[in-house]
Protein backbone atom coordinates (compact mmCIF):
# COMPACT_ATOMS: atom_id res chain seq x y z
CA UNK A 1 5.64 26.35 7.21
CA UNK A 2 6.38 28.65 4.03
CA UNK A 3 5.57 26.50 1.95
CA UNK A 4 2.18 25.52 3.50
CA UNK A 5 1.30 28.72 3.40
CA UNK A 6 2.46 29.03 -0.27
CA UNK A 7 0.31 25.96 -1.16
CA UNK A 8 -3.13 27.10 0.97
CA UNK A 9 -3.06 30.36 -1.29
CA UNK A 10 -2.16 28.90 -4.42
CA UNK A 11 -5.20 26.09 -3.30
CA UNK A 12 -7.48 28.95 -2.72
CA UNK A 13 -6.90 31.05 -5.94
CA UNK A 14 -7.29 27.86 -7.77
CA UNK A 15 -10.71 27.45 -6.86
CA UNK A 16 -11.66 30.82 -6.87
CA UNK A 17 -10.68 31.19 -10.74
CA UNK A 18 -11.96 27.39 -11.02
CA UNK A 19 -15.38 27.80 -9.39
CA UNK A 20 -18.72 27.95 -11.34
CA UNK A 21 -20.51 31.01 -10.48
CA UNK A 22 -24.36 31.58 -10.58
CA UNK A 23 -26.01 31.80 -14.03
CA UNK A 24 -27.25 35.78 -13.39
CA UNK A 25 -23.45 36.50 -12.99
CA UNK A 26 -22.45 35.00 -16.25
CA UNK A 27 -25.22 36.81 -18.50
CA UNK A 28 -24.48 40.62 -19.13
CA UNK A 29 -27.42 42.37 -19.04
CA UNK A 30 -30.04 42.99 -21.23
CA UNK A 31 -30.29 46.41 -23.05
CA UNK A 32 -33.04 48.79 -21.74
CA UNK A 33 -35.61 49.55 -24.55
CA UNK A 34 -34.78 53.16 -25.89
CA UNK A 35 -36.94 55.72 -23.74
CA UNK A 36 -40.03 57.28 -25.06
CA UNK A 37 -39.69 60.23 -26.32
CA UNK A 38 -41.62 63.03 -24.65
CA UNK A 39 -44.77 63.62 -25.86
CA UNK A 40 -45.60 66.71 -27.94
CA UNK A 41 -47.69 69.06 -25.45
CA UNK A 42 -48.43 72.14 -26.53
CA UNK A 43 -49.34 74.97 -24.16
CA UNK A 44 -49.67 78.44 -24.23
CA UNK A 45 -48.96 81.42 -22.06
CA UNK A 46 -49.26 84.97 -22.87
CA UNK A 47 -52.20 87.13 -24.40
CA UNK A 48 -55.94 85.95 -25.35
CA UNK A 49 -58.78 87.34 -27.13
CA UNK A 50 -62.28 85.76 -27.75
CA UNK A 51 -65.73 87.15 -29.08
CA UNK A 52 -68.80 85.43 -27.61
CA UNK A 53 -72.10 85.14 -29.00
CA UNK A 54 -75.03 84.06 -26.62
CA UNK A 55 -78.11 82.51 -26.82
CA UNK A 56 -80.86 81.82 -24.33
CA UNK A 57 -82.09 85.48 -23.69
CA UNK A 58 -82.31 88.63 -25.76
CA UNK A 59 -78.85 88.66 -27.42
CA UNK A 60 -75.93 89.71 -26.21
CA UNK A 61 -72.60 89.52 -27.69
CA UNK A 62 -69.27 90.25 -26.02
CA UNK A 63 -65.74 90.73 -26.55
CA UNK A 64 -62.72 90.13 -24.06
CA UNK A 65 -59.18 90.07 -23.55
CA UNK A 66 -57.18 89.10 -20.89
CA UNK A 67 -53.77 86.84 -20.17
CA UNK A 68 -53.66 83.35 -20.05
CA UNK A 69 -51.39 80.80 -18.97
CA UNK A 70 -51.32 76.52 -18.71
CA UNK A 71 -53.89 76.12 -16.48
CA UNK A 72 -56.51 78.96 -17.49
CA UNK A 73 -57.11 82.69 -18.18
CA UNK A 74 -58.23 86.00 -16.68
CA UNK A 75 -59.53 88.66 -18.76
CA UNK A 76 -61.34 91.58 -18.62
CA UNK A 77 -64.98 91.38 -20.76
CA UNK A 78 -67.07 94.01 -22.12
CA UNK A 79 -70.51 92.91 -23.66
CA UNK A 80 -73.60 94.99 -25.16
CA UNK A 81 -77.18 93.33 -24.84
CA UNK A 82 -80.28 94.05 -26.76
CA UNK A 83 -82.41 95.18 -24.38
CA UNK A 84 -84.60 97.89 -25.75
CA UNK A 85 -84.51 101.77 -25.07
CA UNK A 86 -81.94 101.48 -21.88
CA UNK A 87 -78.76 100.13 -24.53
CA UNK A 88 -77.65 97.74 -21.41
CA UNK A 89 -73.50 97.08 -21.71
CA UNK A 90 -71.55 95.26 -19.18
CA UNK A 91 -67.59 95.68 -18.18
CA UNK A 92 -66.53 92.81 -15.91
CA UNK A 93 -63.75 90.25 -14.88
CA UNK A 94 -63.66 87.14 -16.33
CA UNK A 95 -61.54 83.95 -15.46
CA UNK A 96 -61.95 80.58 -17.01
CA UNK A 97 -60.01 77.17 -15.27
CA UNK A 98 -58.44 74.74 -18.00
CA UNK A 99 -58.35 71.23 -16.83
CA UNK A 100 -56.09 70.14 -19.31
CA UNK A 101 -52.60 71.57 -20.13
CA UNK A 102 -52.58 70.42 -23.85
CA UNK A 103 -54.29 72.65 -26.22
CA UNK A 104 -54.14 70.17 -28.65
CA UNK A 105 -56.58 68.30 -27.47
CA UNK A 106 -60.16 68.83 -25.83
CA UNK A 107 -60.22 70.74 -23.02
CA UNK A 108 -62.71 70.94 -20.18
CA UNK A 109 -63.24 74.49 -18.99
CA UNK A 110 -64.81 75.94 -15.90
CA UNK A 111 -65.62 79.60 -15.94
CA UNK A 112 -67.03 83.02 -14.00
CA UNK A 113 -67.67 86.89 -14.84
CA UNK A 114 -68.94 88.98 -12.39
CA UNK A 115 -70.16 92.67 -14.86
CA UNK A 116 -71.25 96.04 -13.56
CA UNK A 117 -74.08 96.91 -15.88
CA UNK A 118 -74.61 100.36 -17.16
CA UNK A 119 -76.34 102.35 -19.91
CA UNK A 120 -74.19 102.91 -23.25
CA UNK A 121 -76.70 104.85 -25.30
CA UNK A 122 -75.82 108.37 -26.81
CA UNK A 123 -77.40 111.57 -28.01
CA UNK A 124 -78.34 109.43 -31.39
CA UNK A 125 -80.48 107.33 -29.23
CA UNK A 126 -82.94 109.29 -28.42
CA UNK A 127 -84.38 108.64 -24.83
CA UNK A 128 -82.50 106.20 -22.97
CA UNK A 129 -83.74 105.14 -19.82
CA UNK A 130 -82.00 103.35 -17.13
CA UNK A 131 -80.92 99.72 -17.06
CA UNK A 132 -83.19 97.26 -14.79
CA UNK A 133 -79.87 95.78 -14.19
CA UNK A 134 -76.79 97.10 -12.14
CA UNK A 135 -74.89 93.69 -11.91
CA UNK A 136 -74.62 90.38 -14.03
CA UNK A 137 -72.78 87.00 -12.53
CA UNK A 138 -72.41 84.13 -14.80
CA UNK A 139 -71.22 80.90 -14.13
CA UNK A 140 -70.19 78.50 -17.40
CA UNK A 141 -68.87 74.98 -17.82
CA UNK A 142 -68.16 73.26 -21.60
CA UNK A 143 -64.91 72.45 -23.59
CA UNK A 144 -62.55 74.39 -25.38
CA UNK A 145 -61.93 72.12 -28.95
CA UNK A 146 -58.64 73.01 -30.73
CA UNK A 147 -58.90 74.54 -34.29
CA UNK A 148 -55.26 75.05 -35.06
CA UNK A 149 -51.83 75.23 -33.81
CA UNK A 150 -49.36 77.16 -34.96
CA UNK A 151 -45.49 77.87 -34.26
CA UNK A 152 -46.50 80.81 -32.61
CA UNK A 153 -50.33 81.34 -32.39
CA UNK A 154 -52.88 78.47 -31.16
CA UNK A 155 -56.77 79.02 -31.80
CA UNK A 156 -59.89 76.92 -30.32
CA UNK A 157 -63.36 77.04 -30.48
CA UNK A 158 -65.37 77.33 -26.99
CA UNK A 159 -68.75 75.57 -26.53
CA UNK A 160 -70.19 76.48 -22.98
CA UNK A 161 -73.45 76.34 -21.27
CA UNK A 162 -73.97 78.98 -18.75
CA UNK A 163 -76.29 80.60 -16.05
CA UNK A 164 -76.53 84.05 -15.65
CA UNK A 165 -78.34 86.27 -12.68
CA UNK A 166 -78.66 89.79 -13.51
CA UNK A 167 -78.94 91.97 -10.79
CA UNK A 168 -81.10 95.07 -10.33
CA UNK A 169 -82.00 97.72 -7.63
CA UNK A 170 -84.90 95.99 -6.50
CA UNK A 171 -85.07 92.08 -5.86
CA UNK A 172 -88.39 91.70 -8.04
CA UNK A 173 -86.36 92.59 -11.02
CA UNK A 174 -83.35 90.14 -10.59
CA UNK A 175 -83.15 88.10 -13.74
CA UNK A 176 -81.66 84.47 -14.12
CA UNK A 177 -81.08 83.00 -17.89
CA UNK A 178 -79.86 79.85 -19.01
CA UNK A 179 -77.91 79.49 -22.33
CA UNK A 180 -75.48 78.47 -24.61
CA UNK A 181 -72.01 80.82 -25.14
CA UNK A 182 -69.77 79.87 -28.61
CA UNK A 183 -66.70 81.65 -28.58
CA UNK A 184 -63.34 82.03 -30.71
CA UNK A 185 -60.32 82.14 -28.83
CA UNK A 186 -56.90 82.99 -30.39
CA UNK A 187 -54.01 83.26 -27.93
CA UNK A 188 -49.72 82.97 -28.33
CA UNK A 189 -47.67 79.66 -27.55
């Protein structure tokens, strides 16, 4: 009975190491192709400053600076119209959504300032009177197009169209305007 035995597992190792196997077994696998490498995206966090110049009403130019991080910025704005004998200024909050995260290429903004409007005149002045406004909101949309990027500094150029509604004490003498805002922004990677 030994022996039987003996035989049935020499039998059966026999045509286990004797046996063809399947085609998929036999092959070693294919190397993977070498993974991308990850793509240069630069982004920025940290401080921002921009100057505006606006058209599409009696100019106005304005200067902010404010944080920003991947996805947009928040800054406070200060801006000086030509308006005549009252010397109109504005100090506001600003924020502007980036739909993008890489500043190197074009970037799709979204933006809103809401300004409390107030007289900035002096004794050299003469005269001042009043503003008509007490409030400005202004609602923009455009792109932000890179102009450089550096290893520590990253500029780009903002085109936006905008509406404004200036506010004043009286309904009669609430103002809406329609223009274009260019702007230079310079911020740190």
């Amino acid at each position: 009975m030994r022996n039987v035995i003996y035989a049935l597992i020499f039998s059966l190792a026999c045509v286990l190491t004797l046996a063809p196997r399947t085609a998929s077994a036999q092959t070693t696998p294919a190397p993977s192709p070498p993974a991308a490498p990850p793509a240069n995206l630069i982004t920025y966090r940290g401080l921002e400053t921009g100057f505006d110049v606006t058209t599409g009403r009696a100019g106005e130019t304005a200067f902010y600076i404010g944080a920003s991080s991947t996805r947009g910025s928040l800054a406070v704005r200060f801006s000086k119209m030509d308006a005549g004998a009252s010397v109109p200024c504005s100090a506001g909050v600003m924020y502007e959504y980036l739909f993008g995260r890489n500043r190197a290429r074009i970037t799709p903004v979204a933006g809103a300032s809401f300004a409390r409007v107030f007289s900035c005149g002096n004794e050299s002045d003469g005269i001042t009177t009043e503003p008509s406004a007490h409030g400005v909101s202004e609602f923009s949309g455009g792109v932000r197009l890179p102009m450089f990027v550096g290893h520590h500094i990253v500029g780009s150029l903002k085109v936006l169209g905008f509406v404004q509604r200036q506010f004043g004490s009286e309904a009669v003498s609430d103002v809406t305007s329609k223009g274009v805002r260019v702007g230079l922004v310079v911020g740190r990677r």
